[in-house]
C-alpha atoms as a PDB file:
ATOM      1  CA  UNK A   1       0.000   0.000   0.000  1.00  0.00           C
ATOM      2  CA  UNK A   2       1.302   3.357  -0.901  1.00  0.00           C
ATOM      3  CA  UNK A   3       2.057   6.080   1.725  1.00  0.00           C
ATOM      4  CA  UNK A   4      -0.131   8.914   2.063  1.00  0.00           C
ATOM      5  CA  UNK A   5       2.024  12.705   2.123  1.00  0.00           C
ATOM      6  CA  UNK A   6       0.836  14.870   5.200  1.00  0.00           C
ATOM      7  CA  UNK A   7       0.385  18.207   3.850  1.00  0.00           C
ATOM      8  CA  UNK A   8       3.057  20.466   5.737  1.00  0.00           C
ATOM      9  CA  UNK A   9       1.491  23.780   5.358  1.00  0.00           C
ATOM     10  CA  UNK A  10      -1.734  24.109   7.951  1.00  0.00           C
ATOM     11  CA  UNK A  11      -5.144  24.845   6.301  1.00  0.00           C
ATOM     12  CA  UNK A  12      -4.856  28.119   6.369  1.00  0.00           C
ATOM     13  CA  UNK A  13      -1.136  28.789   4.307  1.00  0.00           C
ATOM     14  CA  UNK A  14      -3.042  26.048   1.971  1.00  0.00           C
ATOM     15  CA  UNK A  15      -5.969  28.112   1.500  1.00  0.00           C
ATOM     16  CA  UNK A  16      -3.707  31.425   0.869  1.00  0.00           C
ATOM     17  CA  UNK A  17      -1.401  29.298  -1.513  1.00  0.00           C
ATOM     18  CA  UNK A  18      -4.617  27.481  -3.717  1.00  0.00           C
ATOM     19  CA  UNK A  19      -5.817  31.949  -3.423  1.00  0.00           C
ATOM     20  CA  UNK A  20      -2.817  32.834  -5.413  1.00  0.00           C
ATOM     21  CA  UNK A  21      -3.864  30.547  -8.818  1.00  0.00           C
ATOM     22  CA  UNK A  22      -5.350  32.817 -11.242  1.00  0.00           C
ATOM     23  CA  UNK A  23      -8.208  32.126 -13.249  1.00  0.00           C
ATOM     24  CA  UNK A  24      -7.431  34.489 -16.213  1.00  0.00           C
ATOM     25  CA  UNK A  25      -4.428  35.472 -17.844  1.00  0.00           C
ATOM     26  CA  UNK A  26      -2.889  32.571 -16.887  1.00  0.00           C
ATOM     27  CA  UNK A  27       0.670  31.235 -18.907  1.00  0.00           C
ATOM     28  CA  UNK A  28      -1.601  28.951 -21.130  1.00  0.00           C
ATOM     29  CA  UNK A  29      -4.138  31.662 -21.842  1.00  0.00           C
ATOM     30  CA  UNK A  30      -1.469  34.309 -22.854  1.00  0.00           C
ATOM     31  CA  UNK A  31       0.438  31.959 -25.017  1.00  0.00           C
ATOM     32  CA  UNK A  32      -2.835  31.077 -27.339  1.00  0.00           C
ATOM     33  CA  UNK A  33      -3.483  34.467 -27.638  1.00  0.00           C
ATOM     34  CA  UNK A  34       0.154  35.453 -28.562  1.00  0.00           C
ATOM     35  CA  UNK A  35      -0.093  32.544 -30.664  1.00  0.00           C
ATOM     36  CA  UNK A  36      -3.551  33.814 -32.116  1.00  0.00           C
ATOM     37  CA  UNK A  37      -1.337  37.131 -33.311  1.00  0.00           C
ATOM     38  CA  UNK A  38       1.233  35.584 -34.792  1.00  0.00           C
ATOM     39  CA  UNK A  39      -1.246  33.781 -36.958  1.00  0.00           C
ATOM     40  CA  UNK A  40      -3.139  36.661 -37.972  1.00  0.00           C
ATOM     41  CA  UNK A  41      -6.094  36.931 -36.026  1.00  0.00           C
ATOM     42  CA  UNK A  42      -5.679  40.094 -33.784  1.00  0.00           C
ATOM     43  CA  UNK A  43      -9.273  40.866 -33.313  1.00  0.00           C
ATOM     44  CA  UNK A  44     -10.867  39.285 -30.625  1.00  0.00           C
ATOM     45  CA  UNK A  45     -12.161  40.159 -26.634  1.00  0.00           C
ATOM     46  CA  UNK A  46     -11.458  38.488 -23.647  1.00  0.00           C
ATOM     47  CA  UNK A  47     -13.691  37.163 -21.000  1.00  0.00           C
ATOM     48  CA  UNK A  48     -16.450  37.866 -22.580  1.00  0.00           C
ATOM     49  CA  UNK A  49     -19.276  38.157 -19.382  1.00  0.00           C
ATOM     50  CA  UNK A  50     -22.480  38.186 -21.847  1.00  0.00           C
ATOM     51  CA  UNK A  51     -21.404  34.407 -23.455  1.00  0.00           C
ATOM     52  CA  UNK A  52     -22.067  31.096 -21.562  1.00  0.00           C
ATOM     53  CA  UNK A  53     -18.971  30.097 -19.777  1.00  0.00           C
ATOM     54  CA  UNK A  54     -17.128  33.684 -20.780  1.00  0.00           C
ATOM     55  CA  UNK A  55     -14.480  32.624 -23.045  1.00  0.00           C
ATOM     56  CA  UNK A  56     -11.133  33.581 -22.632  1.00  0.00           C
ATOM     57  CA  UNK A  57     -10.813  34.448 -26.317  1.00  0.00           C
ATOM     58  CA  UNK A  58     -14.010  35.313 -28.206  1.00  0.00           C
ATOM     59  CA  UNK A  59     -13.913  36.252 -31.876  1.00  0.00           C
ATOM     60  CA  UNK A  60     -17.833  38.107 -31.628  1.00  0.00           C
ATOM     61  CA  UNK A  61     -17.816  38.541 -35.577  1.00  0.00           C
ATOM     62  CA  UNK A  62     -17.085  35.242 -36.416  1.00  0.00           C
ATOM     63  CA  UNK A  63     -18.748  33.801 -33.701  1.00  0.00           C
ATOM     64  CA  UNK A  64     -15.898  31.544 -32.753  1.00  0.00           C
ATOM     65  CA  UNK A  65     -15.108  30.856 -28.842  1.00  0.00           C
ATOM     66  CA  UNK A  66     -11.757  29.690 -27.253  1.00  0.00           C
ATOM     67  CA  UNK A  67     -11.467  28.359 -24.070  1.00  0.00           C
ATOM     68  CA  UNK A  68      -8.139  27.266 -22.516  1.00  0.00           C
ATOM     69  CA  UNK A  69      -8.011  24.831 -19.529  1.00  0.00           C
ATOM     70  CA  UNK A  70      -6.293  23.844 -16.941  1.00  0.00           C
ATOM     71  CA  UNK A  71      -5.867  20.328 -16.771  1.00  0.00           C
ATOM     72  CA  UNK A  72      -6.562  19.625 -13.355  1.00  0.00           C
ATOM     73  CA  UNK A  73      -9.432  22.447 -12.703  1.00  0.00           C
ATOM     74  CA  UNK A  74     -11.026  20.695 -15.561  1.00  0.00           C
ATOM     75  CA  UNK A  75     -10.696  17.217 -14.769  1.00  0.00           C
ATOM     76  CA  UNK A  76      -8.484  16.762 -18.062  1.00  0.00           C
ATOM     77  CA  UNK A  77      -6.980  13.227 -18.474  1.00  0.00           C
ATOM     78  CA  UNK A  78      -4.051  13.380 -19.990  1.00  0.00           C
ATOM     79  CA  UNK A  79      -2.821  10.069 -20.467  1.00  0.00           C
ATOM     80  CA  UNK A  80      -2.349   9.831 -16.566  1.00  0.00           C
ATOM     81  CA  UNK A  81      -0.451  12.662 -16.368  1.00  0.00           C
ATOM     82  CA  UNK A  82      -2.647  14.553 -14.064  1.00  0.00           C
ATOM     83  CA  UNK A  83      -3.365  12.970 -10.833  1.00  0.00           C
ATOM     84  CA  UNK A  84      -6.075  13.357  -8.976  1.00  0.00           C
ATOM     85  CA  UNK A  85      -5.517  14.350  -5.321  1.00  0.00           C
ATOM     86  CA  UNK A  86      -5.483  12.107  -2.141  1.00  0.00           C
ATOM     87  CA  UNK A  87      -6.750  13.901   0.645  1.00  0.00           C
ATOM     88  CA  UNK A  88      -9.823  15.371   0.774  1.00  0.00           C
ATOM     89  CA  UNK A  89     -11.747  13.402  -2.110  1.00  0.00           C
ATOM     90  CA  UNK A  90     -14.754  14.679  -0.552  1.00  0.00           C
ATOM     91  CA  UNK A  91     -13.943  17.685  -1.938  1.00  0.00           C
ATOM     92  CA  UNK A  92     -12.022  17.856  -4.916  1.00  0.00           C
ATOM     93  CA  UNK A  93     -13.381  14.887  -6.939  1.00  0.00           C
ATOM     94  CA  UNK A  94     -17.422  16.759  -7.064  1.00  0.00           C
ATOM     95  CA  UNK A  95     -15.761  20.349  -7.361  1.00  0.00           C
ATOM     96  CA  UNK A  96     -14.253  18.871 -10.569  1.00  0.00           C
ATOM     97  CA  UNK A  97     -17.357  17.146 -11.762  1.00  0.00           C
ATOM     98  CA  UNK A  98     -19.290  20.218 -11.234  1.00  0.00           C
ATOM     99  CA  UNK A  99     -16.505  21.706 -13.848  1.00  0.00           C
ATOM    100  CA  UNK A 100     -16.597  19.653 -16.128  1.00  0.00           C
ATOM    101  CA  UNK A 101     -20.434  19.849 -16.181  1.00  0.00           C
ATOM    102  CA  UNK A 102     -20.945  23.385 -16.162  1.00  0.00           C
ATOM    103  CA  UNK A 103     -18.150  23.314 -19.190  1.00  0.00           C
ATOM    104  CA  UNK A 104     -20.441  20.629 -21.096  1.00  0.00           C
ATOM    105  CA  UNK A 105     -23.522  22.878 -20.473  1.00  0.00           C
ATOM    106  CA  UNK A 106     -21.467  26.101 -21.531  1.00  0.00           C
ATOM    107  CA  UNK A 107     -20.011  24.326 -24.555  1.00  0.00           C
ATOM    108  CA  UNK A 108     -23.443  23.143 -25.799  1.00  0.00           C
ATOM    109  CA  UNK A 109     -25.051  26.347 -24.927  1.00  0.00           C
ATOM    110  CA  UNK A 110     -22.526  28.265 -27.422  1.00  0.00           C
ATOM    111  CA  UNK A 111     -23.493  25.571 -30.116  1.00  0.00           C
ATOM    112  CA  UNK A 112     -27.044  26.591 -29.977  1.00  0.00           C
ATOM    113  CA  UNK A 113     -26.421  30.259 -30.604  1.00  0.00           C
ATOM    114  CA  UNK A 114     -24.143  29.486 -33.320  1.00  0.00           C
ATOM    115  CA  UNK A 115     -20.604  29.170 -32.221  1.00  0.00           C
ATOM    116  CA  UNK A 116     -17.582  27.409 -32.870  1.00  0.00           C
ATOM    117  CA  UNK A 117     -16.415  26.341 -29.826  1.00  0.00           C
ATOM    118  CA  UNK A 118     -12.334  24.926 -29.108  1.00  0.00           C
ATOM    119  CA  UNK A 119     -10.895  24.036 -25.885  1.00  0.00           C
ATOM    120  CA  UNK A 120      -7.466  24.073 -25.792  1.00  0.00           C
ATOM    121  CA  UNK A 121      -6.127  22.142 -22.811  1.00  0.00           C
ATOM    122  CA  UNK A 122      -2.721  23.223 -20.496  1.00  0.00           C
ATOM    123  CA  UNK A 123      -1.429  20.154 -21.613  1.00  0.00           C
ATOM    124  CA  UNK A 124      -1.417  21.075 -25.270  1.00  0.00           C
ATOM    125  CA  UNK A 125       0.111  24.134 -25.001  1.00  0.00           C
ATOM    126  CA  UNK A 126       3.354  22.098 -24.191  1.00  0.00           C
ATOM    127  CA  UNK A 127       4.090  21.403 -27.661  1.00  0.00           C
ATOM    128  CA  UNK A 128       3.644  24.567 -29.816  1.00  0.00           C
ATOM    129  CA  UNK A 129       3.916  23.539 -33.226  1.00  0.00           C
ATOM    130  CA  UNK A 130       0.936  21.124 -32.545  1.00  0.00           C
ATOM    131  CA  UNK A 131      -1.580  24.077 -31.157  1.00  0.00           C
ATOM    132  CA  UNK A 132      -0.609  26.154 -33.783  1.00  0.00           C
ATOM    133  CA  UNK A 133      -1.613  23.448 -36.609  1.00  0.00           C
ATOM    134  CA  UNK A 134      -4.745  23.284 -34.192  1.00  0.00           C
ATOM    135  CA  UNK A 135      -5.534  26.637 -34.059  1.00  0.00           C
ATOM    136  CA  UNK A 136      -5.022  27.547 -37.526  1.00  0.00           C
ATOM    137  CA  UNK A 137      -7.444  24.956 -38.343  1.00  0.00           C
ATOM    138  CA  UNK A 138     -10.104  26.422 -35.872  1.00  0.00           C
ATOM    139  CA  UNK A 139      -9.467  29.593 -37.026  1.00  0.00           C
ATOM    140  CA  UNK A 140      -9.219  29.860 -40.716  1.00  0.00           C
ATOM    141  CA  UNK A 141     -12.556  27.380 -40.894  1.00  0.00           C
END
């Protein structure tokens, strides 16, 4: 049987540490947006409060939506890569089912009105050259 880690910080440096993770402009985000320039396609908003799930990239005219997740937020599983946590499973595991459904409900929402949806995933923007070829696709369709 494997050996569970005691957390050393108390509750309360945990809950200022998990405080510090930013939800937007995150190292992902900014990267498929500088990416997004490079290839061309300068005009778009961020955050977007009036569309379901407010997109982090939102090309209105085209009606095109990007979102870019966090694997773990997100409950991405990338080939085992991403591990879900020990402790507190009472916790975490339906915080990130409630994520991933409110992303399916977004998603499909977006559909209905129209949209072209992509999610690009944290994982993916690990190797460049394939999110480009991605994004060009998304973007030039």
């Amino acid at each position: 049987m494997g050996r569970l880690m005691v957390d050393r910080m108390s509750a309360n440096e945990r809950s200022n540490q998990m405080r510090l993770i930013k939800s937007k402009n995150t190292k992902p985000e900014l990267l498929v947006r500088r990416l997004c320039r490079q290839l061309g396609y300068k005009g778009y908003r961020l955050h977007r409060k009036d569309l379901h799930g407010k997109p982090d990239i939102a090309f209105i005219g085209k009606k095109q939506a990007i979102f870019v997740h966090g694997c773990f937020w997100h409950g991405h599983d990338c080939h085992g890569k991403v591990r879900m946590p020990k402790t507190r499973q009472d916790y975490w595991l339906p915080k990130i089912s409630r994520n991933k459904a409110r992303d399916e409900e977004c998603l499909a929402l977006l559909k209905e009105e129209g949209w072209k949806v992509l999610v690009v995933w944290e994982c993916e923007t690990k190797k460049p050259d394939a999110l480009v070829a991605k994004l060009e696709a998304f973007l030039s369709g």
